[in-house]
Protein backbone atom coordinates (compact mmCIF):
# COMPACT_ATOMS: atom_id res chain seq x y z
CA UNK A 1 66.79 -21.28 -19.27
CA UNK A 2 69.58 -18.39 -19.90
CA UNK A 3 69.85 -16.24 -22.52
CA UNK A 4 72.44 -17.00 -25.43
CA UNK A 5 75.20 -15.10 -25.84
CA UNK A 6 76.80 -13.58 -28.83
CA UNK A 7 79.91 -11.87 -29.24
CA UNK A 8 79.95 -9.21 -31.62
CA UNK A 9 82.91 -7.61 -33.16
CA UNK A 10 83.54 -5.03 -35.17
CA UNK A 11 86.04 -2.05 -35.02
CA UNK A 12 83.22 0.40 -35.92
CA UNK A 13 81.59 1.11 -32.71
CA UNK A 14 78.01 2.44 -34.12
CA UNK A 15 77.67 -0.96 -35.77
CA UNK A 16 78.11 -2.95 -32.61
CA UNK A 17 75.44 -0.22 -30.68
CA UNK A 18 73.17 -1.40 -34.01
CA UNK A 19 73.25 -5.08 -33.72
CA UNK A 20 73.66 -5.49 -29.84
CA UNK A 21 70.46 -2.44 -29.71
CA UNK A 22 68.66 -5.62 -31.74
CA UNK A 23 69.75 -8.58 -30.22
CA UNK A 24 69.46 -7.47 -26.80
CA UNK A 25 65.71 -6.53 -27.59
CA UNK A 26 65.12 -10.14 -29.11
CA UNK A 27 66.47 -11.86 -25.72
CA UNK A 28 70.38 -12.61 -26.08
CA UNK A 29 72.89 -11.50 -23.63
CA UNK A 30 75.19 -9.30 -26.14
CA UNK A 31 79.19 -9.36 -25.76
CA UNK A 32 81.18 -6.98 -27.54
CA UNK A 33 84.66 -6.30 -28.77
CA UNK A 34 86.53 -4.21 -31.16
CA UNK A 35 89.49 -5.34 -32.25
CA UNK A 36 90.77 -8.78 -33.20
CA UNK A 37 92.78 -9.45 -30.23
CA UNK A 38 90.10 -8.47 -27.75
CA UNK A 39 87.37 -11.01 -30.06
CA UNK A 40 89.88 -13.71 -29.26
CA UNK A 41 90.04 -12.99 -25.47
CA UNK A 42 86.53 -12.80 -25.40
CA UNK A 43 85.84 -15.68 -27.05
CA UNK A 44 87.90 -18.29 -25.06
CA UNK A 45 86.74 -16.56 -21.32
CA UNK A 46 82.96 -16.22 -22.61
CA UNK A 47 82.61 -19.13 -24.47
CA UNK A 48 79.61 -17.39 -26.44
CA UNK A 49 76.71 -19.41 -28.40
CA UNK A 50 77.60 -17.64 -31.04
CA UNK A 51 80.18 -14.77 -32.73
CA UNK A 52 79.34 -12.37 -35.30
CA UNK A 53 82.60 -11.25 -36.80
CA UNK A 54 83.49 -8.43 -39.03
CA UNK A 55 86.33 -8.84 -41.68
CA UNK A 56 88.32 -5.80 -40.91
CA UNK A 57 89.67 -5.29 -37.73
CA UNK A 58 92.90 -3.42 -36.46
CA UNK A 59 95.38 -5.93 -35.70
CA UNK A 60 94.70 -9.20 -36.37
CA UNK A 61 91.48 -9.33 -39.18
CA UNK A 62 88.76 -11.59 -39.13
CA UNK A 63 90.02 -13.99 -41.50
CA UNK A 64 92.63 -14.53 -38.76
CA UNK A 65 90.89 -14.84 -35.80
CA UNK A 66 88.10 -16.98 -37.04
CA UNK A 67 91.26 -19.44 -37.85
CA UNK A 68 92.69 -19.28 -34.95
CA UNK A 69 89.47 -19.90 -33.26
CA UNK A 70 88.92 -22.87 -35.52
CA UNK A 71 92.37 -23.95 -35.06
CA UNK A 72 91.70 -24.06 -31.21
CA UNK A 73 89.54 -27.30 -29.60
CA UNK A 74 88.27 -25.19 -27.13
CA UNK A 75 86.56 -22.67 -29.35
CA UNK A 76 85.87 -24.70 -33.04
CA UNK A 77 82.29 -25.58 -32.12
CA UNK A 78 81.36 -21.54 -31.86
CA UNK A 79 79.75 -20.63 -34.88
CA UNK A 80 81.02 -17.97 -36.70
CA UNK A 81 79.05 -15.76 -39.25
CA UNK A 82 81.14 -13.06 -40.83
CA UNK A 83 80.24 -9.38 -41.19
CA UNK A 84 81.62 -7.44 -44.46
């Protein structure tokens, strides 16, 4: 069986070496990205299991890209929990 992935995103880099540090150790394949536009990108070539998704980005925020990714069929069964 492979691991899960999860896409994390967050603009604040020590936050993403937090979370991926502690999902990596508890078996998932960790994806990262750091800005809204680069989340999106990942998220339709990666097709993670799952994305955890900060609020405040540079560019597009996380309101908006968890629409658009809801919006799209190809990415609106990804769960989505939000980071504030």
């Amino acid at each position: 069986m492979s691991k899960k992935t999860i896409l994390v995103v967050d603009d604040e880099r020590d936050i993403v070496e937090l979370i991926d540090y502690n999902l990596t150790r508890a078996g998932y394949a960790v994806l990262r990205a750091f800005d809204g536009q680069a989340a999106l990108s990942r998220a339709r070539s990666d097709q993670p299991d799952l994305i955890i998704l900060d609020l405040m980005l540079p560019g597009i925020d996380g309101v908006d890209v968890c629409r658009q990714l809801k919006a799209s069929e190809a990415t609106a069964g990804i769960p989505i929990i939000m980071l504030t």
